[in-house]
C-alpha atoms as a PDB file:
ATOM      1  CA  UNK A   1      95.940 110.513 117.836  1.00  0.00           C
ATOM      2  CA  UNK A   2      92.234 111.976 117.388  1.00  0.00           C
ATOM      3  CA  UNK A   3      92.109 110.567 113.652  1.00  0.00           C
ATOM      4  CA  UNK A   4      90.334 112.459 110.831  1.00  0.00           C
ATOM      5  CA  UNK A   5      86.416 110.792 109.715  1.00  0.00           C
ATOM      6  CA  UNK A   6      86.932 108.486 106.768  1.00  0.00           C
ATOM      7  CA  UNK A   7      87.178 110.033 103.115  1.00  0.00           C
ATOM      8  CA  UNK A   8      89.187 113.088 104.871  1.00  0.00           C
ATOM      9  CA  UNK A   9      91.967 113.855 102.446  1.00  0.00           C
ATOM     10  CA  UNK A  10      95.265 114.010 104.214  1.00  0.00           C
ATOM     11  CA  UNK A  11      98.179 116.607 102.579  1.00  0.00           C
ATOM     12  CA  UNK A  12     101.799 117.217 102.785  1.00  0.00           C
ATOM     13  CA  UNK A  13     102.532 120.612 102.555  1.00  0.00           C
ATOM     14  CA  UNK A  14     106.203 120.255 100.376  1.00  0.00           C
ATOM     15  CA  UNK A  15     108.897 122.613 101.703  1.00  0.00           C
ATOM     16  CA  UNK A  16     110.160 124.143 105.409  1.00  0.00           C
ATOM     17  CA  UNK A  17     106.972 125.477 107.092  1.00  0.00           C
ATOM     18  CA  UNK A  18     107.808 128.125 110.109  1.00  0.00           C
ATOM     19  CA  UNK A  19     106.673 126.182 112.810  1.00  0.00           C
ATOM     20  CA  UNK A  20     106.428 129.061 115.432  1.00  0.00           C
ATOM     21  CA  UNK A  21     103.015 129.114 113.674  1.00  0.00           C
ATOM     22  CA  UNK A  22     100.262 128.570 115.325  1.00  0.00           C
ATOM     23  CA  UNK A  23      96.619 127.992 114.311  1.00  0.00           C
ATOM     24  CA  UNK A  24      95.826 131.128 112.246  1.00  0.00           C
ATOM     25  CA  UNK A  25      99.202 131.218 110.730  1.00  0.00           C
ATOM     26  CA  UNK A  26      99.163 127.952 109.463  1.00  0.00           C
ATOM     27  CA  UNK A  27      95.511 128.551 108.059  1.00  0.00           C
ATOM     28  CA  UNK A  28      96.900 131.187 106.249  1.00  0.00           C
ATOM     29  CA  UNK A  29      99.504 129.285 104.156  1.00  0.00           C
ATOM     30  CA  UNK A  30      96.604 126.422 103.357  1.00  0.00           C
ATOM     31  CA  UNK A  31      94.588 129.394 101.305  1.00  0.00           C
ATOM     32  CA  UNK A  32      97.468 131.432 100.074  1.00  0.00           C
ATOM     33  CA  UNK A  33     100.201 128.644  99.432  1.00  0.00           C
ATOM     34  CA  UNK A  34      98.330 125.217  99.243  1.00  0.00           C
ATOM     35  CA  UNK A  35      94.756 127.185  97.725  1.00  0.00           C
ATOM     36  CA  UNK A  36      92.701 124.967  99.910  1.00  0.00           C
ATOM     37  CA  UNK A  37      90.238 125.851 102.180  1.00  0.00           C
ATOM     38  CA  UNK A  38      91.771 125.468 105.952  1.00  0.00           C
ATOM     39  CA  UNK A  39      87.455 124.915 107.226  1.00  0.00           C
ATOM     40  CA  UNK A  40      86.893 122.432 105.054  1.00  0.00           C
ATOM     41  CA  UNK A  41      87.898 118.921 106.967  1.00  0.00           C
ATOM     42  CA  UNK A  42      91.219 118.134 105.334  1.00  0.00           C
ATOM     43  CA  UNK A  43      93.804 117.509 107.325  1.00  0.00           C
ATOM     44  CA  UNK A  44      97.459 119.605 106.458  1.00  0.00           C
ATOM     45  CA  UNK A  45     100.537 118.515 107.345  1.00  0.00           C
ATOM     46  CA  UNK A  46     103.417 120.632 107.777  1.00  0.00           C
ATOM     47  CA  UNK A  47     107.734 119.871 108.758  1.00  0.00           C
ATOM     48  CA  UNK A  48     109.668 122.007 110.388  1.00  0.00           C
ATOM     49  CA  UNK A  49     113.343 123.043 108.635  1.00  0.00           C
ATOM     50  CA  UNK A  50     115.356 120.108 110.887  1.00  0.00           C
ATOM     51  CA  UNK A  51     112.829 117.422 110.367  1.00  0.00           C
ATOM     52  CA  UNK A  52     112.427 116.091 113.761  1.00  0.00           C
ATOM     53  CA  UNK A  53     108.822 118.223 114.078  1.00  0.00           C
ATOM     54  CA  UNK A  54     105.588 118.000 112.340  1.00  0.00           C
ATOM     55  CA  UNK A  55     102.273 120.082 112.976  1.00  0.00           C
ATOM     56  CA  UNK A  56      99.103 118.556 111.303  1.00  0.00           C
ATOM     57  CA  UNK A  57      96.031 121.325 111.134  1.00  0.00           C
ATOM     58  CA  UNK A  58      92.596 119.734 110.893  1.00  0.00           C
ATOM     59  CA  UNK A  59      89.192 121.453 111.387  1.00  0.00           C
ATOM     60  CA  UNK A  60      86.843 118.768 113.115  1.00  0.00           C
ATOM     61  CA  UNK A  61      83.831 120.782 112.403  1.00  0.00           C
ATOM     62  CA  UNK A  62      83.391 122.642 115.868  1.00  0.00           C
ATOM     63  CA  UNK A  63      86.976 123.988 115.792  1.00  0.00           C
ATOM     64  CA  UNK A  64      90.373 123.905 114.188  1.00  0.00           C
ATOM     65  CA  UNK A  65      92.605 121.087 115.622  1.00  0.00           C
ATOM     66  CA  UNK A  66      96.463 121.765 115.729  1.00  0.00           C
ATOM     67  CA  UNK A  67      98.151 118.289 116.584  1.00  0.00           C
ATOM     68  CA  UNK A  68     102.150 118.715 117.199  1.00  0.00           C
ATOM     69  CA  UNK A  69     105.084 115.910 117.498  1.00  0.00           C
ATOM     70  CA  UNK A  70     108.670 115.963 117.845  1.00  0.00           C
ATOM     71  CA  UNK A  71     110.644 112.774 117.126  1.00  0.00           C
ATOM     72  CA  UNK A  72     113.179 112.154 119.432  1.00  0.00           C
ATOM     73  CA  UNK A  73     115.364 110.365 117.277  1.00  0.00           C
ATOM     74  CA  UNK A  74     115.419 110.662 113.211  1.00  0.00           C
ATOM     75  CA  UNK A  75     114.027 112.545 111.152  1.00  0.00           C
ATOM     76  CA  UNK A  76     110.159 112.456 109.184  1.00  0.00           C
ATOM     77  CA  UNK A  77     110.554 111.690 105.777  1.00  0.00           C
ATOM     78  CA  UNK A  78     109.329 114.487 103.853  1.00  0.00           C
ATOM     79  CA  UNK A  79     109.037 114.927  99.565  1.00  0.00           C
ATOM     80  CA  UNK A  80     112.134 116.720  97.835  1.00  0.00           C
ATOM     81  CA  UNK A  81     110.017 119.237  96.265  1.00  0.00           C
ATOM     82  CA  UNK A  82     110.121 122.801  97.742  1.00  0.00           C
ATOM     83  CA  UNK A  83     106.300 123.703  97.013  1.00  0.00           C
ATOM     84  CA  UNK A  84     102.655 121.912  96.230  1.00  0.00           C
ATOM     85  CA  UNK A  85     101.111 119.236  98.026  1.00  0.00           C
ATOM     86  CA  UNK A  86     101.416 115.554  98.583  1.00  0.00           C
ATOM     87  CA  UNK A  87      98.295 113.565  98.854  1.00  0.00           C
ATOM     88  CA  UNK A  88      98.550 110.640 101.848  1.00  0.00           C
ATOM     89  CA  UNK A  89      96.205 107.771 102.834  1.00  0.00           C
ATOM     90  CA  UNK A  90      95.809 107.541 106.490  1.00  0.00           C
ATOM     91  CA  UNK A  91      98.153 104.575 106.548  1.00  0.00           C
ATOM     92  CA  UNK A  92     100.626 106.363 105.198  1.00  0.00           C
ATOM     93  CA  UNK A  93      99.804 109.175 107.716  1.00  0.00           C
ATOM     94  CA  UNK A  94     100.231 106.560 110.664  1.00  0.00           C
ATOM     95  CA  UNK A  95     103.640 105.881 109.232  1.00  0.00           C
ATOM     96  CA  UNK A  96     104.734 109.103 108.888  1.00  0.00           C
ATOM     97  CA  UNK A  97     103.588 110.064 112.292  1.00  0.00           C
ATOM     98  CA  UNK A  98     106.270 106.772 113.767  1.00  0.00           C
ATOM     99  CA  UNK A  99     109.153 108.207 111.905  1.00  0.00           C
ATOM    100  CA  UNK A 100     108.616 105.755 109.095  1.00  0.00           C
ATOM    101  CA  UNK A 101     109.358 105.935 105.438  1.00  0.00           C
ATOM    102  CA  UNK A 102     105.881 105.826 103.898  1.00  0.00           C
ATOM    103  CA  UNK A 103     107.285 106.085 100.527  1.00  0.00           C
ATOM    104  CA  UNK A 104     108.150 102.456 100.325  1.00  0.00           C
ATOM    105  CA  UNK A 105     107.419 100.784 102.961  1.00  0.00           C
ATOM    106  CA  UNK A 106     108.308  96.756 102.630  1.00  0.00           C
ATOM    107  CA  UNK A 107     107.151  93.798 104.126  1.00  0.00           C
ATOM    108  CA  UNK A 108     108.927  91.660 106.284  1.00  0.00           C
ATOM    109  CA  UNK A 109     107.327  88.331 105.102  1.00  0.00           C
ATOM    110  CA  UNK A 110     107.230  87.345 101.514  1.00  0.00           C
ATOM    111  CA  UNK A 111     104.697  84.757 100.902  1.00  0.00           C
ATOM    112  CA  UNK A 112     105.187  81.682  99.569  1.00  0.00           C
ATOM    113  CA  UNK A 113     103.025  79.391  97.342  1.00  0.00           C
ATOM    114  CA  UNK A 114     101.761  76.648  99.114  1.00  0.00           C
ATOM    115  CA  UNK A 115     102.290  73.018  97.395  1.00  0.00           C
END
């Protein structure tokens, strides 16, 4: 994926989103439902009611981006709340987007002191 210039803040849009939306749709819930500005370089993330899809809207500053995946298998891991916003990093992002659950994520390794 196109990533978003460092210090772009990623959200979560909480809740179903209608994902027949398309670019000015989607704007639309950012300043009615979220109260952000859609043109202002923050990326929005949004889940479709069975899970598997996500469509991320993200203006690049020549024109608004509208980035779409469906997971084959699983589900994206989404918040339990039905409305607001969650702020991501762009790690968590990238584990989002690969069906991951960025909510705790754990390492495979623990390290050991060395003696």
């Amino acid at each position: 994926m196109i990533g978003p210039p460092s210090g772009a803040r990623i959200w979560l849009a909480c809740g179903v989103t209608d994902l027949r939306n398309g670019f000015d749709g989607l704007a639309a819930l950012v300043q009615t439902q979220l109260s952000e500005h859609a043109y202002s370089g923050q990326l929005f993330a949004f889940r479709g009611r069975r899970g598997d899809r996500i469509k991320l809207l993200w203006w690049d500053g020549d024109g608004l981006c509208l980035f779409s995946k469906r997971l084959e298998h699983g589900r994206f891991v989404w918040p339990q709340a039905s409305s607001g916003t969650v702020h991501l990093t762009p790690a968590q992002l990238s584990m989002l987007l690969e069906g991951i659950d960025w909510r705790r994520p754990k390492r495979t390794h623990s390290p050991q002191l060395s003696a």
